[in-house]
N, C-alpha and C. Protein backbone atom coordinates (compact mmCIF):
# COMPACT_ATOMS: atom_id res chain seq x y z
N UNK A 1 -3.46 0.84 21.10
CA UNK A 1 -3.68 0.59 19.68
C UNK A 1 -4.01 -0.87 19.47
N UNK A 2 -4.88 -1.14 18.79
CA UNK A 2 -5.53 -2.61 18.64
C UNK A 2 -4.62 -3.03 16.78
N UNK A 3 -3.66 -3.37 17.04
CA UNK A 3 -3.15 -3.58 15.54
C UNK A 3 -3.07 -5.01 15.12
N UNK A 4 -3.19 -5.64 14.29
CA UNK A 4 -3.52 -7.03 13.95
C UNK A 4 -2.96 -7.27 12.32
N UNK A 5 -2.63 -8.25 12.32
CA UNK A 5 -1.43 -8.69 10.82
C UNK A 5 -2.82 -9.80 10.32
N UNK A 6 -3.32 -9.51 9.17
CA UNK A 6 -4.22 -10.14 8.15
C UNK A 6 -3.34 -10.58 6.96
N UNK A 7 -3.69 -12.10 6.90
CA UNK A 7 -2.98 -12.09 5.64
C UNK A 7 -4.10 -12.92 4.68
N UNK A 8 -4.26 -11.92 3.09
CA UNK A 8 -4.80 -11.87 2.37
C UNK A 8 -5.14 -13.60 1.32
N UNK A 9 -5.98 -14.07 1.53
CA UNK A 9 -6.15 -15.30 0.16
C UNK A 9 -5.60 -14.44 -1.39
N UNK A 10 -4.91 -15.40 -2.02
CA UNK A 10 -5.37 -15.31 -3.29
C UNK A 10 -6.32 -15.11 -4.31
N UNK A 11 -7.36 -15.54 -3.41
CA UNK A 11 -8.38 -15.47 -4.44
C UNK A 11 -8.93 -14.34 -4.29
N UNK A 12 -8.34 -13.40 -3.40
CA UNK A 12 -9.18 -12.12 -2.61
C UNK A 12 -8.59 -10.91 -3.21
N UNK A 13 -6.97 -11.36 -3.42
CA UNK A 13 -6.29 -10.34 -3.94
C UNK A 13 -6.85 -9.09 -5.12
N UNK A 14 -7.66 -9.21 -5.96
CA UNK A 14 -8.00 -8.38 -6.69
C UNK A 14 -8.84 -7.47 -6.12
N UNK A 15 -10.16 -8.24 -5.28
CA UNK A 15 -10.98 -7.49 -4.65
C UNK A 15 -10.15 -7.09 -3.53
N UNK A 16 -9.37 -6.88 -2.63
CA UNK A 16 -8.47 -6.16 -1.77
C UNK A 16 -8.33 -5.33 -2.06
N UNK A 17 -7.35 -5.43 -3.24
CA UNK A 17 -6.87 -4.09 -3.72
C UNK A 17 -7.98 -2.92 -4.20
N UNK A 18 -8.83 -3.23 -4.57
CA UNK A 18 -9.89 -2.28 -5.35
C UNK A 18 -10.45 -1.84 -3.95
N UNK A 19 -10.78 -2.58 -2.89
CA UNK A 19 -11.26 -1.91 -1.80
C UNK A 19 -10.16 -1.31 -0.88
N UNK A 20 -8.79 -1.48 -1.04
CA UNK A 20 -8.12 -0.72 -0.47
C UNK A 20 -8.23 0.70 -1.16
N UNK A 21 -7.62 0.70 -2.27
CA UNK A 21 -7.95 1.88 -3.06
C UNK A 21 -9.15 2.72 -2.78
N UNK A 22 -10.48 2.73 -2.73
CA UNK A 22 -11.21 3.17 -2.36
C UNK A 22 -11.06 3.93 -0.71
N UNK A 23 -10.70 3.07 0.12
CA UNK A 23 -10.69 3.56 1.44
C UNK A 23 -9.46 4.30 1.66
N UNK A 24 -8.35 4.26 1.04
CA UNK A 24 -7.06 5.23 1.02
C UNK A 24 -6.97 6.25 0.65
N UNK A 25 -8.37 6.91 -0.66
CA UNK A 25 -8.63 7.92 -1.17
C UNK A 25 -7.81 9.09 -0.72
N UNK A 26 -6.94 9.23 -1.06
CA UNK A 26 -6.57 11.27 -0.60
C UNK A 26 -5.36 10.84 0.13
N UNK A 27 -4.76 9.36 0.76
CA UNK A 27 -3.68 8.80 1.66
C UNK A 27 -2.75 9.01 0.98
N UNK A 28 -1.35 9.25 1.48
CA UNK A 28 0.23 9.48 0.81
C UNK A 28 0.47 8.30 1.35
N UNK A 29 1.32 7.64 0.46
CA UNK A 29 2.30 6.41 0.71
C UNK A 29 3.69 6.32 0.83
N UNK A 30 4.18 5.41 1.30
CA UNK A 30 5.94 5.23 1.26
C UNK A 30 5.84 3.54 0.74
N UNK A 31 7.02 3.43 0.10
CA UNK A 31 7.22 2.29 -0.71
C UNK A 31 8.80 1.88 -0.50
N UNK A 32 8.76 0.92 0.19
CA UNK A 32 10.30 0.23 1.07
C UNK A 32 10.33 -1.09 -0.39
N UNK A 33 11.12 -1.62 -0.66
CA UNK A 33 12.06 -2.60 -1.15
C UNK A 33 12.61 -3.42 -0.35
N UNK A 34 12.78 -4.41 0.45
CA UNK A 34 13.81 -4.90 1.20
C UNK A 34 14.37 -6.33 0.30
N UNK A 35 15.41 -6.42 0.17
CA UNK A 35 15.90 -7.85 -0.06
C UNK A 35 17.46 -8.27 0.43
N UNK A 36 17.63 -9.33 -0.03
CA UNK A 36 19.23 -9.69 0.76
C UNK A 36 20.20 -9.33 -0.45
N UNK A 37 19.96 -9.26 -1.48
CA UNK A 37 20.81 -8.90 -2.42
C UNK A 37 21.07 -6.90 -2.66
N UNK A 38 20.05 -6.22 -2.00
CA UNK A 38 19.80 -4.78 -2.23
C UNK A 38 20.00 -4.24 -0.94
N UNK A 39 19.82 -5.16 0.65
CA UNK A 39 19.26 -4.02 1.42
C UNK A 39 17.78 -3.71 1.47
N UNK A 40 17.87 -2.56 1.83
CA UNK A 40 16.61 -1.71 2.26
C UNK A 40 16.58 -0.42 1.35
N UNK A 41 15.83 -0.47 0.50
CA UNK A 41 15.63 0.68 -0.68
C UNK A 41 14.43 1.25 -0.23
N UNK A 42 14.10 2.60 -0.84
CA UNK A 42 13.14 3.65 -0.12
C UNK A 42 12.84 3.90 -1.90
N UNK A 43 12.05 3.19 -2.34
CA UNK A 43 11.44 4.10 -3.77
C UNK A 43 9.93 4.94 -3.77
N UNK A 44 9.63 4.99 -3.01
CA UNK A 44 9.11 6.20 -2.91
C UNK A 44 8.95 6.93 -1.20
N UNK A 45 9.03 8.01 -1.58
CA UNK A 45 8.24 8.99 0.27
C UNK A 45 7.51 9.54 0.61
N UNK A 46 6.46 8.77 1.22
CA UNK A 46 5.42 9.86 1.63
C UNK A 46 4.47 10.78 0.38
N UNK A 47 4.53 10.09 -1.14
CA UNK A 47 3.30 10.92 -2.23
C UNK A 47 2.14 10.42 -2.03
N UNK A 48 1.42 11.13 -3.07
CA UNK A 48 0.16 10.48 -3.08
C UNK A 48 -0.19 9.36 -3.56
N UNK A 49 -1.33 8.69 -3.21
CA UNK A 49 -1.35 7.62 -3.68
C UNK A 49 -2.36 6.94 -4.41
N UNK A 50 -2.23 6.99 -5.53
CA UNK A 50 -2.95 6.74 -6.65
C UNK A 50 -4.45 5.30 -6.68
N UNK A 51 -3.31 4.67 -6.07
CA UNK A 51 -4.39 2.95 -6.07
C UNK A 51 -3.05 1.97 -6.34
N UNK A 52 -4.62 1.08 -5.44
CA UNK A 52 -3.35 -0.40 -5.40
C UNK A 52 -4.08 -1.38 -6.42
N UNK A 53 -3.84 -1.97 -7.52
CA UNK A 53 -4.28 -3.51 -7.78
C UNK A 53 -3.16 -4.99 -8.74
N UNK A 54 -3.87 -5.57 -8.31
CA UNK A 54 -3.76 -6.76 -8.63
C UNK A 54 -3.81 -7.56 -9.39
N UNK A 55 -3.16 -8.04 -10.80
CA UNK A 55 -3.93 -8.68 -12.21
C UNK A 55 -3.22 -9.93 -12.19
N UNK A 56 -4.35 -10.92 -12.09
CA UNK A 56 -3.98 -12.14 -11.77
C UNK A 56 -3.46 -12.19 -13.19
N UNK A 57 -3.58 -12.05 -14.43
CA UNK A 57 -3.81 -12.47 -15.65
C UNK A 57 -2.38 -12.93 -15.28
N UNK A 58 -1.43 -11.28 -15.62
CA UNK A 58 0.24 -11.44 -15.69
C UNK A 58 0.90 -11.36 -13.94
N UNK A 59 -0.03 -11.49 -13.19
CA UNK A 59 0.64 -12.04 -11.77
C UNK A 59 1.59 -10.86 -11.33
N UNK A 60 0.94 -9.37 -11.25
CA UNK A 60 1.54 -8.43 -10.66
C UNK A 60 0.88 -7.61 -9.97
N UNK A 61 1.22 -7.09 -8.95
CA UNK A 61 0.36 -6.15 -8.12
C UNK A 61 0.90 -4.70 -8.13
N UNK A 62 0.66 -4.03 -8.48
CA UNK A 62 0.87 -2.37 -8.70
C UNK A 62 0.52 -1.62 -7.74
N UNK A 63 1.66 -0.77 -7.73
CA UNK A 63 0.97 0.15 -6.34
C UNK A 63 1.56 1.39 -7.08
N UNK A 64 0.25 2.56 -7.31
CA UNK A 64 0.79 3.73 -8.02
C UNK A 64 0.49 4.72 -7.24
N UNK A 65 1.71 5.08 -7.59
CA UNK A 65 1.85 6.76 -6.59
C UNK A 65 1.98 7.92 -7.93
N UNK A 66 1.70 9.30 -7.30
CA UNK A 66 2.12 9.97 -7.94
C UNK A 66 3.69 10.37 -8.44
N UNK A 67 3.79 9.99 -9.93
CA UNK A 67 5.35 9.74 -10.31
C UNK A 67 5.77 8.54 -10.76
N UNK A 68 5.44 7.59 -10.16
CA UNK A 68 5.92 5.85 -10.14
C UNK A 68 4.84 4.90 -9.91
N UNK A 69 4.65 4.04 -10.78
CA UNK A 69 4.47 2.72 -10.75
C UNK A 69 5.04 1.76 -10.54
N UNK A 70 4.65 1.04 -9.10
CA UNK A 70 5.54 0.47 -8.73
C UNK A 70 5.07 -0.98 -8.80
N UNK A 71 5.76 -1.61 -9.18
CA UNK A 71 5.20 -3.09 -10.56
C UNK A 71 6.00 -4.18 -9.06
N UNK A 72 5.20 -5.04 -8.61
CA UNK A 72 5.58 -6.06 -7.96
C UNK A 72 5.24 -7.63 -9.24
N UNK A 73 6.59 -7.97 -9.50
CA UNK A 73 6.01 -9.19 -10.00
C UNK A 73 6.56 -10.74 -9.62
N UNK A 74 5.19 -11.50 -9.71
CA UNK A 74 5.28 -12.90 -9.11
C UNK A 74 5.32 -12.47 -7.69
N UNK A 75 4.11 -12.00 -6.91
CA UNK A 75 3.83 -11.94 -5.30
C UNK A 75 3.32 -13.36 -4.96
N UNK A 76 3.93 -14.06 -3.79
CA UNK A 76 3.45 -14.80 -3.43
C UNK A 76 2.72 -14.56 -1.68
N UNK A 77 2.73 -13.43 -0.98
CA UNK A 77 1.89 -13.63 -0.20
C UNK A 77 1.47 -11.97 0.11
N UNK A 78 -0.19 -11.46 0.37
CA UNK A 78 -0.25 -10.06 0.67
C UNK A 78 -0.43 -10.53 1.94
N UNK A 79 0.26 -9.63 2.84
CA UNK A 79 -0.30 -9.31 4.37
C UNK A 79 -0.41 -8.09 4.60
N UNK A 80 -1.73 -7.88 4.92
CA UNK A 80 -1.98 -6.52 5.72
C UNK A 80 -1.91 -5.77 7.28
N UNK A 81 -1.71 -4.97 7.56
CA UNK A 81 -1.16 -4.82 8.71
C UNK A 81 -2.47 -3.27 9.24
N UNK A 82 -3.38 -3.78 9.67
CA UNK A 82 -4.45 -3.06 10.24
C UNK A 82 -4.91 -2.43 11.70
N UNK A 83 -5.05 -1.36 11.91
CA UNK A 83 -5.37 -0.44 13.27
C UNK A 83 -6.67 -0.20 12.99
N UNK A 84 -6.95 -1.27 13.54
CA UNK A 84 -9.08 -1.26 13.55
C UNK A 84 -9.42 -1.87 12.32
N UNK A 85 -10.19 -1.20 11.65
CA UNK A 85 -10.87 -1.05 10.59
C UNK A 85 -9.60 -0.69 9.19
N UNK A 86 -8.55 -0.03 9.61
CA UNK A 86 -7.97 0.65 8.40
C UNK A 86 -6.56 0.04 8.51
N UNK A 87 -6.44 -0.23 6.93
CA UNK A 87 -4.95 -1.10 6.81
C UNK A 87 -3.76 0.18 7.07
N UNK A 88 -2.74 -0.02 7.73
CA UNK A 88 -1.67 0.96 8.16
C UNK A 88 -0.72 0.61 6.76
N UNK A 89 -0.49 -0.82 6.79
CA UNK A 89 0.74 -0.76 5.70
C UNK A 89 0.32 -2.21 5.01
N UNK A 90 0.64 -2.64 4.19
CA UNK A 90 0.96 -4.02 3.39
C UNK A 90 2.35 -4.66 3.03
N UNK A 91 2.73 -5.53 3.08
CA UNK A 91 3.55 -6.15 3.07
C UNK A 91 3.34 -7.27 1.98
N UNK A 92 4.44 -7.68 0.72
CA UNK A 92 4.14 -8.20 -0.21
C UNK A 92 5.09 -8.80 -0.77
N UNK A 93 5.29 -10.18 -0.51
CA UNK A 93 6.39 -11.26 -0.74
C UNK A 93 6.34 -11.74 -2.36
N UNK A 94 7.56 -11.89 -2.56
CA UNK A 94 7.85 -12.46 -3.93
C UNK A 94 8.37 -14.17 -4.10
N UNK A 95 8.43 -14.19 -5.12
CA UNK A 95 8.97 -15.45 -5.54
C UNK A 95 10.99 -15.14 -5.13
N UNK A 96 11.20 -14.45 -5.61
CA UNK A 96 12.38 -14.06 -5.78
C UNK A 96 12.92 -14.24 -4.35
N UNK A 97 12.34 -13.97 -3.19
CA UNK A 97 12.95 -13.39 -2.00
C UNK A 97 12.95 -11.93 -1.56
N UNK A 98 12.19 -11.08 -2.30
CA UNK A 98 11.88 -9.68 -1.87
C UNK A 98 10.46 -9.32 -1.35
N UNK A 99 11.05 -8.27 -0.24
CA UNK A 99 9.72 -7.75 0.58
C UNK A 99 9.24 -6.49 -0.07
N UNK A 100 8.13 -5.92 -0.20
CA UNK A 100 7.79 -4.96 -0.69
C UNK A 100 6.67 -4.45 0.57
N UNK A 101 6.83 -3.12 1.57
CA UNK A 101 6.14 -3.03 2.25
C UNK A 101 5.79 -1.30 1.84
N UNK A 102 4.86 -1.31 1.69
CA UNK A 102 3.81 -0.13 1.36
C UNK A 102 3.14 0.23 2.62
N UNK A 103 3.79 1.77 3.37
CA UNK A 103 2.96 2.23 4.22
C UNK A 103 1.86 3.60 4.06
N UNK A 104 0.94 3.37 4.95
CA UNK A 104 0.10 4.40 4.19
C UNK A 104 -0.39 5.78 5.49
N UNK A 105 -0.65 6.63 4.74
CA UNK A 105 -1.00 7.58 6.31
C UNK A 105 -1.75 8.71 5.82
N UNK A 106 -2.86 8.97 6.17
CA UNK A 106 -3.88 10.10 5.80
C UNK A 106 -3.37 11.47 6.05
N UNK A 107 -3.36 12.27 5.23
CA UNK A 107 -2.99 13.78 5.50
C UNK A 107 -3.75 14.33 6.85
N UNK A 108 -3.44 15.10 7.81
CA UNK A 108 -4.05 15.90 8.58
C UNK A 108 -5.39 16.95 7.73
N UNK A 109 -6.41 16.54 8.52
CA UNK A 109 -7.90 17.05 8.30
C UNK A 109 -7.55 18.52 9.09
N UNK A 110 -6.83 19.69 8.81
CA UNK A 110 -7.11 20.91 9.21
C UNK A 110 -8.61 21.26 9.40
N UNK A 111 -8.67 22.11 10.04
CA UNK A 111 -9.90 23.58 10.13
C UNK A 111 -10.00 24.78 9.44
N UNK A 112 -10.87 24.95 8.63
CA UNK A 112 -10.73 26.06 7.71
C UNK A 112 -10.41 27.11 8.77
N UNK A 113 -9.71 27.76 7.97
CA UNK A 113 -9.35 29.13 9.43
C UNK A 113 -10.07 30.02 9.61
N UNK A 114 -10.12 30.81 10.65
CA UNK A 114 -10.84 31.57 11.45
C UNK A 114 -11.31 32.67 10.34
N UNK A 115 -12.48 32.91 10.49
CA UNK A 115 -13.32 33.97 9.48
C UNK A 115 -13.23 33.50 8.29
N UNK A 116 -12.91 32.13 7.78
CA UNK A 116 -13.36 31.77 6.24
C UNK A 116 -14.93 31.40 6.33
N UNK A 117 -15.45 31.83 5.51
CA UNK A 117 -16.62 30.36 4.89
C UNK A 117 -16.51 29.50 4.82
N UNK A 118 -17.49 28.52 5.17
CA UNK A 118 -17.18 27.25 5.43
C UNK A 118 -17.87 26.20 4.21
């Protein structure tokens, strides 16, 4: 596996997200919390995943799943965590001292079954 840790400019952050979103199309996510005051929180498992972005205006990055919006605010660093071409997970630091790591994973591409139309 060729995996490699990218970490995102600021000034990139909006366009990231809009092109992550695009290439995650149809991907289920998991959404970890980590901090020293909480632990390791699991707010979301494995749903779908709506889109990721970024609004510099009020300085929050959103990551929506089906069910939850999950509101990161005051990020100070995105790192992406990529296998080739395709980001596996993101990782997303705060002011505060909290990690927010978003992993992502494409549903299995079945085969229509035997004697359907295709």
């Amino acid at each position: 596996m060729n995996w490699s840790d990218h970490t995102i400019a600021r000034s990139q952050w909006q366009a990231f997200c809009d092109q992550l979103t695009r290439q995650l199309e149809g991907a289920q996510a998991e959404i970890e919390v980590a901090s020293l005051g909480l632990g390791d929180q699991i707010q979301a498992q494995w749903v779908s995943l709506v889109g990721v972005a970024y609004d510099p205006k009020d300085d929050i990055l959103e990551v929506a799943v089906e069910g939850l919006d999950h509101i990161i605010r005051a990020p100070t660093a995105l790192t992406a965590q990529r296998e080739g071409a395709m980001v596996e997970s993101l990782a997303v630091d705060t002011r505060t001292g909290e990690r927010h790591i978003v992993k992502f994973r494409r549903p299995l591409s079945l085969p229509p079954p035997e004697g359907s139309a295709a």
